[in-house]
C-alpha atoms as a PDB file:
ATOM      1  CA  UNK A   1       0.000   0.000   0.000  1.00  0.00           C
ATOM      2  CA  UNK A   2       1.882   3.328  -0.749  1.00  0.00           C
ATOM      3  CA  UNK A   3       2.226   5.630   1.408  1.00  0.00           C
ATOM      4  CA  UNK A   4      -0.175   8.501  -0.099  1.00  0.00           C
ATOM      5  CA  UNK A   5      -3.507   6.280   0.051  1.00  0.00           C
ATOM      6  CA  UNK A   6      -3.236   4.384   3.202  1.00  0.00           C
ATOM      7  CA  UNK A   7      -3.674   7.331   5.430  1.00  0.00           C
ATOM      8  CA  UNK A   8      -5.804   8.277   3.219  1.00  0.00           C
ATOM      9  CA  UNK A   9      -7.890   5.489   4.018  1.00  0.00           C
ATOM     10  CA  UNK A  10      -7.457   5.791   7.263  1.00  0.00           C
ATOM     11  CA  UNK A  11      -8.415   8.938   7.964  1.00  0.00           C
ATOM     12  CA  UNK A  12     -11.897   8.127   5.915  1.00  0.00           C
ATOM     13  CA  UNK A  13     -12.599   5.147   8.563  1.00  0.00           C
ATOM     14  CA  UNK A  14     -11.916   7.669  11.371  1.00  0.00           C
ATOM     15  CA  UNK A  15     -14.220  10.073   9.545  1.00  0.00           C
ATOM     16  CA  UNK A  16     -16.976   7.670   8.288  1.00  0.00           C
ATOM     17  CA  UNK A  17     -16.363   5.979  11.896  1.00  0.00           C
ATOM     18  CA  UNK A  18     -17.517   9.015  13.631  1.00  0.00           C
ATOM     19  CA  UNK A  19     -20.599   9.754  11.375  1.00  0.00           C
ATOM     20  CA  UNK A  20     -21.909   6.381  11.405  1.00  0.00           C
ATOM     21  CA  UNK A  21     -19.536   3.584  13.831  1.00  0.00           C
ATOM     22  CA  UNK A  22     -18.124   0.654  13.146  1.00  0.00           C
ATOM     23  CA  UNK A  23     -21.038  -0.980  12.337  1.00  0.00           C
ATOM     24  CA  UNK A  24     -22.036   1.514   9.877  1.00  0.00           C
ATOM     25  CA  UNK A  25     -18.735   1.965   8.299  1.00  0.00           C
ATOM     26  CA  UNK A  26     -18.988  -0.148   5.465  1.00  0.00           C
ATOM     27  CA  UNK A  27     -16.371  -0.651   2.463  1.00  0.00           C
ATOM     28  CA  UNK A  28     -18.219   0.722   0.137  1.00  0.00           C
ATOM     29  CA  UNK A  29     -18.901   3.880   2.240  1.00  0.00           C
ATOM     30  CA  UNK A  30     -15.357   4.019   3.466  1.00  0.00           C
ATOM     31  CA  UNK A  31     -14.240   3.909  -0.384  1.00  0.00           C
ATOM     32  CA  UNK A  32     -16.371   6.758  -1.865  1.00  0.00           C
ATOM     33  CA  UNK A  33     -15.356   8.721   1.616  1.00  0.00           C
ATOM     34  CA  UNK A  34     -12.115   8.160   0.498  1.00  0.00           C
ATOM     35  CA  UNK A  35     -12.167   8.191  -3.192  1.00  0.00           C
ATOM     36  CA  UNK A  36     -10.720   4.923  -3.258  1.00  0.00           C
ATOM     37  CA  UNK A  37     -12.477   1.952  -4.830  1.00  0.00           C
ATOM     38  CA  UNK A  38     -13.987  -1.100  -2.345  1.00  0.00           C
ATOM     39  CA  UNK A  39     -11.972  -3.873  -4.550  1.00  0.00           C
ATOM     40  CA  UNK A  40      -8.859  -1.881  -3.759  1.00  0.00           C
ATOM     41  CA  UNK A  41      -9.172  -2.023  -0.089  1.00  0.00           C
ATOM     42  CA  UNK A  42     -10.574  -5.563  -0.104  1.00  0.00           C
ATOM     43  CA  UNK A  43      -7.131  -6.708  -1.724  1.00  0.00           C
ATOM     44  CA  UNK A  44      -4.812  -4.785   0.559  1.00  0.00           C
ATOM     45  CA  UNK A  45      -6.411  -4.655   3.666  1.00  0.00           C
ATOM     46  CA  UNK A  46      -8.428  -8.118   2.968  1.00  0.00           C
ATOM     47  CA  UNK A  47     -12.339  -6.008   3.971  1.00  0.00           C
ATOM     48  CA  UNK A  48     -13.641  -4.001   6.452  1.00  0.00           C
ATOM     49  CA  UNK A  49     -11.631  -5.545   9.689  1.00  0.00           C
ATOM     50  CA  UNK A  50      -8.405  -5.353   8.035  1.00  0.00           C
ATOM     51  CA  UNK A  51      -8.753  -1.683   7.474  1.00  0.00           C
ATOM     52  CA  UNK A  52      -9.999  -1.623  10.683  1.00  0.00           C
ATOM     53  CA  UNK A  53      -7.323  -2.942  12.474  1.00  0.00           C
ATOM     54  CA  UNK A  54      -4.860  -0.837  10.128  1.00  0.00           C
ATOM     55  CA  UNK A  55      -6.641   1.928  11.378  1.00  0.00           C
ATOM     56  CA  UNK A  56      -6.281   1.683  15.064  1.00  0.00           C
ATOM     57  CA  UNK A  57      -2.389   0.460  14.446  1.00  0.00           C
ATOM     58  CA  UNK A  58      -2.117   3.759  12.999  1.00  0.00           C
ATOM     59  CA  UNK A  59      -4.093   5.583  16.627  1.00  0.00           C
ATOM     60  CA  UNK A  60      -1.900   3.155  18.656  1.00  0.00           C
ATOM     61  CA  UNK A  61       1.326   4.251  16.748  1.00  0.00           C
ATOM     62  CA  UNK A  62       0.489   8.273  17.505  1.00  0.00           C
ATOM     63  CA  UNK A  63       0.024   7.259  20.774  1.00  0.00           C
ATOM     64  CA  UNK A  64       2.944   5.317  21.320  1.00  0.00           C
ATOM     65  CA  UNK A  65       4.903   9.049  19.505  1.00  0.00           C
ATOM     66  CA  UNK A  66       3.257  10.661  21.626  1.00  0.00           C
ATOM     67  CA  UNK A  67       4.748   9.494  25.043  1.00  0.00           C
ATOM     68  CA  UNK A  68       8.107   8.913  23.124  1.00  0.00           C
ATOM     69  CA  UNK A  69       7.973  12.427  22.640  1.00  0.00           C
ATOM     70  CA  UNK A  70       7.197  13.864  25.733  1.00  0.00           C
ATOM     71  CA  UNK A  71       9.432  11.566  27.894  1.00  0.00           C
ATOM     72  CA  UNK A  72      12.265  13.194  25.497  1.00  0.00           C
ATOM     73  CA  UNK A  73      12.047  16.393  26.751  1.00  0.00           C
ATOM     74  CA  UNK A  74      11.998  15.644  30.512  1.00  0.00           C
ATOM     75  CA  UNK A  75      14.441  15.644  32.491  1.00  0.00           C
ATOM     76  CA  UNK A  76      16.245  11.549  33.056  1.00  0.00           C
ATOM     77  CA  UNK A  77      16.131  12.230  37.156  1.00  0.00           C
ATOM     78  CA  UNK A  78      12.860  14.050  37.507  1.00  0.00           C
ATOM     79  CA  UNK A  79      10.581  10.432  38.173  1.00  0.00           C
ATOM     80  CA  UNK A  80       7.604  13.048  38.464  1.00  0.00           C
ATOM     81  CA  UNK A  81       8.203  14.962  35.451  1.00  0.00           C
ATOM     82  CA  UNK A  82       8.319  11.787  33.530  1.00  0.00           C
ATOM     83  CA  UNK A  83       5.089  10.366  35.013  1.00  0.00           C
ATOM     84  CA  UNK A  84       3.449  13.533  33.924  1.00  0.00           C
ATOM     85  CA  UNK A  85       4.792  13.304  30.557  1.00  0.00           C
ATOM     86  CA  UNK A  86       3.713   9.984  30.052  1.00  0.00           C
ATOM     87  CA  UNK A  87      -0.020  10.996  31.244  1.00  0.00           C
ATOM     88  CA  UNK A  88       0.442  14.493  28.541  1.00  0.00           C
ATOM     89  CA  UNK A  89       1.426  11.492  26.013  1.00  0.00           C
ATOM     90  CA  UNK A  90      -2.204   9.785  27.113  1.00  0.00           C
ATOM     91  CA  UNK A  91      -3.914  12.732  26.433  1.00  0.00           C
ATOM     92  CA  UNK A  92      -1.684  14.326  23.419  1.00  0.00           C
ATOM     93  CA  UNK A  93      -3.828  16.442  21.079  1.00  0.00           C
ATOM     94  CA  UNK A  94      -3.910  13.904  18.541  1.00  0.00           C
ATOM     95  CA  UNK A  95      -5.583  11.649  20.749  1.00  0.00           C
ATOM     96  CA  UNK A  96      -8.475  13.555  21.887  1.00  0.00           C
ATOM     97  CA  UNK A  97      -9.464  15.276  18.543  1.00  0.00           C
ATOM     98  CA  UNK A  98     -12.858  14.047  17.878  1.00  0.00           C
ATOM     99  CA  UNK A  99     -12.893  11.986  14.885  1.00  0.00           C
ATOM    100  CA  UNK A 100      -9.878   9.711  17.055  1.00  0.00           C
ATOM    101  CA  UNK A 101     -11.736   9.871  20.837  1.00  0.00           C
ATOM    102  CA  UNK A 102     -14.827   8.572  18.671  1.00  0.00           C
ATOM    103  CA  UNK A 103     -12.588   5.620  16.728  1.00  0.00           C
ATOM    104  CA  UNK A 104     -11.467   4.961  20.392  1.00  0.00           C
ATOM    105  CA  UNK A 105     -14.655   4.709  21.587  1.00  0.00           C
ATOM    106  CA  UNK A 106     -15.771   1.997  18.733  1.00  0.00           C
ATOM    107  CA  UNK A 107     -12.622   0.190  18.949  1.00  0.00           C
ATOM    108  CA  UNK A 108     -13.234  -0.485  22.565  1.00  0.00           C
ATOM    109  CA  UNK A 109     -16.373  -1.389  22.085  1.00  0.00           C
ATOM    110  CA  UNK A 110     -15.789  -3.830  18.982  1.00  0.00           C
ATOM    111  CA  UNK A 111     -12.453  -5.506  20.574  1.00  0.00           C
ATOM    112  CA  UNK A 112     -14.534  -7.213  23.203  1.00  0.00           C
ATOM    113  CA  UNK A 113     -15.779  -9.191  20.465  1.00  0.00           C
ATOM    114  CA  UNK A 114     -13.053  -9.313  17.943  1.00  0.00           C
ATOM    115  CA  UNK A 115      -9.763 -11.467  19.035  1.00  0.00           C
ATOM    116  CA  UNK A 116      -7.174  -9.090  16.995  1.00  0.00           C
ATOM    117  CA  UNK A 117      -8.403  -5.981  18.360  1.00  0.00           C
ATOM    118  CA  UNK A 118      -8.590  -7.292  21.824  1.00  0.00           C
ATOM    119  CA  UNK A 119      -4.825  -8.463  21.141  1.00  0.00           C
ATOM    120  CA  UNK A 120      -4.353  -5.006  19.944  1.00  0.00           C
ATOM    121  CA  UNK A 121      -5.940  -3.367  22.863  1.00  0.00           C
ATOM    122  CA  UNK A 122      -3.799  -5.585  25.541  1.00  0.00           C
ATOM    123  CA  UNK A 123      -0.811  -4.925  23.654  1.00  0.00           C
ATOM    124  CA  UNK A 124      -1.696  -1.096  24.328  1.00  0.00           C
ATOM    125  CA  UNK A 125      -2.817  -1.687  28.144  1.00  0.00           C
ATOM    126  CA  UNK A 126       0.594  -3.586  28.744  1.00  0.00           C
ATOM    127  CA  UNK A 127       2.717  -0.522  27.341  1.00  0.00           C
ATOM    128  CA  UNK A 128       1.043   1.975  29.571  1.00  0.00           C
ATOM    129  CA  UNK A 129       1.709  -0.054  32.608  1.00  0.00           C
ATOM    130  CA  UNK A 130       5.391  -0.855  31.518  1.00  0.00           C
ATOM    131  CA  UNK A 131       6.059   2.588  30.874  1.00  0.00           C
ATOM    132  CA  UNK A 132       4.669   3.525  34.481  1.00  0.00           C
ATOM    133  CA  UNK A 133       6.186   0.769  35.820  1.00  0.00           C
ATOM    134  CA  UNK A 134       9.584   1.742  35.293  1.00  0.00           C
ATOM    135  CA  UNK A 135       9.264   5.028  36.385  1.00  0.00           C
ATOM    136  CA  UNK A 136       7.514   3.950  39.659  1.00  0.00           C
ATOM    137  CA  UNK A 137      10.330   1.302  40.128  1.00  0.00           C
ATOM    138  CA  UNK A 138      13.135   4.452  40.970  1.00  0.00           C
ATOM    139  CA  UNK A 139      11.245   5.058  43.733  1.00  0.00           C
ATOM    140  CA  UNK A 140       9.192   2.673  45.103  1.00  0.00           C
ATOM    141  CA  UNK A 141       9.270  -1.454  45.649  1.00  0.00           C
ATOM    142  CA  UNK A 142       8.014  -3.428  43.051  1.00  0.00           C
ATOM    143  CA  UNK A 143       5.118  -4.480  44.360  1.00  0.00           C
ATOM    144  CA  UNK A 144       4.201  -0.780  45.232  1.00  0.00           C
ATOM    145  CA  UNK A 145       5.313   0.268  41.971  1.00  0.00           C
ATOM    146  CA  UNK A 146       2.973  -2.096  40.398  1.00  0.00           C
ATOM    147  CA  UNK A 147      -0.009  -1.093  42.495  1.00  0.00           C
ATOM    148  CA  UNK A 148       0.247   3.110  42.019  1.00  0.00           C
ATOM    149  CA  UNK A 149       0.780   2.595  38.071  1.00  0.00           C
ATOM    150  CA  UNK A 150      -2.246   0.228  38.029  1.00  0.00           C
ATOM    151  CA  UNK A 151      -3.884   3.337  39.781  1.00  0.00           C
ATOM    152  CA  UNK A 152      -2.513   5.785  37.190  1.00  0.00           C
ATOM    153  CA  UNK A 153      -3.883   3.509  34.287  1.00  0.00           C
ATOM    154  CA  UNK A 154      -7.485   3.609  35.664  1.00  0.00           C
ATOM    155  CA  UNK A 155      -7.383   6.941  36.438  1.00  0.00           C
ATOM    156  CA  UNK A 156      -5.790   7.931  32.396  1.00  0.00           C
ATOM    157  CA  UNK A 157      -8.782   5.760  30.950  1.00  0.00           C
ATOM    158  CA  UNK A 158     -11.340   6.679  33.259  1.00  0.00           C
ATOM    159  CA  UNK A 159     -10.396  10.223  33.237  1.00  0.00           C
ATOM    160  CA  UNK A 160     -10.164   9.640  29.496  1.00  0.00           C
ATOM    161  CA  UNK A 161     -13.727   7.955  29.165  1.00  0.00           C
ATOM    162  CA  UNK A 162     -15.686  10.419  30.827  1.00  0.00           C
ATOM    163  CA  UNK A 163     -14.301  13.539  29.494  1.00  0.00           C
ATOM    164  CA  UNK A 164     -15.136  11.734  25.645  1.00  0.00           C
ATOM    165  CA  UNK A 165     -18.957  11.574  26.738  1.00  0.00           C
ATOM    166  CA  UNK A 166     -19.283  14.631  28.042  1.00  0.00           C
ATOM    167  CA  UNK A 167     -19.958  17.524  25.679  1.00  0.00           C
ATOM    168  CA  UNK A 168     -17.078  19.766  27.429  1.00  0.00           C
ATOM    169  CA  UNK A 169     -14.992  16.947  25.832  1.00  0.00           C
ATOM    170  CA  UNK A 170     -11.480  15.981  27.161  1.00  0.00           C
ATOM    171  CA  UNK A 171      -9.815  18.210  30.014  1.00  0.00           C
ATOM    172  CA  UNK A 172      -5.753  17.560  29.824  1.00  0.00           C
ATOM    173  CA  UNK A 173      -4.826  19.963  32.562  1.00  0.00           C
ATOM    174  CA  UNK A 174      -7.655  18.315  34.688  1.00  0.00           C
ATOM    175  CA  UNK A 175      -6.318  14.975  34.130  1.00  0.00           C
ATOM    176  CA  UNK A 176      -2.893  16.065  34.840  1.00  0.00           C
ATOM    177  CA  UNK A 177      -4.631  17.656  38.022  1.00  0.00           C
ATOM    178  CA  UNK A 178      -6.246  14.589  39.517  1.00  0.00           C
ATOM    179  CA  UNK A 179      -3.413  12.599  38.886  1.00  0.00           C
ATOM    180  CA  UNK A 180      -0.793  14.582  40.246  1.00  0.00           C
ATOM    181  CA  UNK A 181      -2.848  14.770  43.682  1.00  0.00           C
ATOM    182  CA  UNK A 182      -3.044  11.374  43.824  1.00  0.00           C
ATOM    183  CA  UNK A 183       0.602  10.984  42.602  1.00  0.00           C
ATOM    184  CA  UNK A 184       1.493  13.199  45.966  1.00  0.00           C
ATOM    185  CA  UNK A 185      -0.060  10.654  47.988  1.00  0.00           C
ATOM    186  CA  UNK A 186       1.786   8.125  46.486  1.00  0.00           C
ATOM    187  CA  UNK A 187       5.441   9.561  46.494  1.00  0.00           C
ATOM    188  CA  UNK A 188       7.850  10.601  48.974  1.00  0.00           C
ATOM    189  CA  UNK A 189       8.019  14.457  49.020  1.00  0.00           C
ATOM    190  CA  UNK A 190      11.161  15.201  47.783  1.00  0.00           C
ATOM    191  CA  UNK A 191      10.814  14.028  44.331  1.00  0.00           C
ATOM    192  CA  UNK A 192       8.169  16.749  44.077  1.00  0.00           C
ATOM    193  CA  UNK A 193      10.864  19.033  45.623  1.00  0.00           C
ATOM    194  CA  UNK A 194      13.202  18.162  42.637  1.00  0.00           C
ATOM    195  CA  UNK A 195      10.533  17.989  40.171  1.00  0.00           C
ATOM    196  CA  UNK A 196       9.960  21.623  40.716  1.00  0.00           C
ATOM    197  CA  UNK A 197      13.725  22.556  40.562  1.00  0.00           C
ATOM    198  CA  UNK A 198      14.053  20.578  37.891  1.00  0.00           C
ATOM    199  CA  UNK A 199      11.156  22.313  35.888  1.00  0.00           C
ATOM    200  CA  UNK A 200      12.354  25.881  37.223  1.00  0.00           C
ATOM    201  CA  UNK A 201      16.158  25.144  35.703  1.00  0.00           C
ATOM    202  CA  UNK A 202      14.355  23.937  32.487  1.00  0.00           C
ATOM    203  CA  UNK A 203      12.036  26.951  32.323  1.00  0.00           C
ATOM    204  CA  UNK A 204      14.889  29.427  32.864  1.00  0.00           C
ATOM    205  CA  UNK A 205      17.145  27.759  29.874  1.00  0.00           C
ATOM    206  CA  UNK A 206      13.748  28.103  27.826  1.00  0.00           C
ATOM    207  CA  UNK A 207      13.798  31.860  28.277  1.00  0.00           C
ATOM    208  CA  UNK A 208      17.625  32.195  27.970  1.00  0.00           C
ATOM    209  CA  UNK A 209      18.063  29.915  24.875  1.00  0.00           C
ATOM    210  CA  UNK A 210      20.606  27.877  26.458  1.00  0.00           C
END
């Protein structure tokens, strides 16, 4: 598939997804969304739930950037700052526009009954966890570690969820909010004490350039 038409296609599930659902988002429709004809996606994406799975690789894969991306500009020492980048990764702009909460939404819905998505969707649960995991590990025992990043993970997708029915929509700086006070009842003091320094030093390079 080059590179031109599949995200073209993929952007007409995620637009034909949020006008209709999964259910509703037939080949045919997904085609003429995407001027693209239904023979051509049946013969590289094999129908309707291998574009669909395609398409959520594709969500999963911003995602995944997304983290990347923020843990890369916080600091290696500051265990808080990278927690909270990982949550901003969770909540990047590209994963609360509409057209993706709403794919998110469906997918969720549809992997309970659909063995590759759920694979998908595990595959996604077990990243966020790792990812907390190892931050939570600096600081805390394992078993400890395991139990506050379990906490973070509800709190992302429940945050998550009920922001994306709501018609205020998704609130980053609340979910940041909510976690950090629970993160401060988790965590000794004094990596919030660094955190801050940390994030002072880094804003005061910002304004000098250096």
């Amino acid at each position: 598939m080059d590179k031109v038409r599949k995200p073209q296609l993929i952007k007409a599930v995620m637009r034909v997804v949020d006008e209709v659902g999964f259910h509703g988002a037939s080949v045919a429709l997904i085609g003429r969304t995407a001027n693209v004809s239904p023979g051509i996606i049946n013969h590289y994406f094999g129908g309707k739930d291998g574009l669909i799975e395609a398409t959520m690789r594709s969500v999963l894969q911003d995602l995944s950037t997304g983290v990347r991306e923020q843990l890369a500009e916080t600091a290696p020492d500051d265990i808080v700052g990278r927690i909270k980048a990982i949550v901003r990764g969770n909540f990047d702009p590209r994963q609360i526009d509409s057209s993706v909460v709403k794919t998110w939404l469906a997918f969720w819905a549809y992997a309970m009954h659909h063995p590759v998505l759920f694979r998908l969707q595990r595959v996604n649960e077990r990243r966020l966890l790792s990812h907390l995991r190892r931050e939570l590990k600096r600081a805390l025992p394992a078993q400890r570690a395991d139990f506050v990043a379990k906490g973070i993970a509800a709190l992302i997708d429940g945050i998550w969820l009920r922001g994306a029915l709501t018609p205020e929509g998704i609130d980053t700086e609340l979910a940041l909010a909510i976690i950090t006070d629970y993160l401060e009842r988790q965590l000794p003091a004094e990596l919030f004490e660094l955190h801050q320094r940390l994030s002072l030093e880094g804003n005061a390079k910002a304004k000098t350039g250096n």
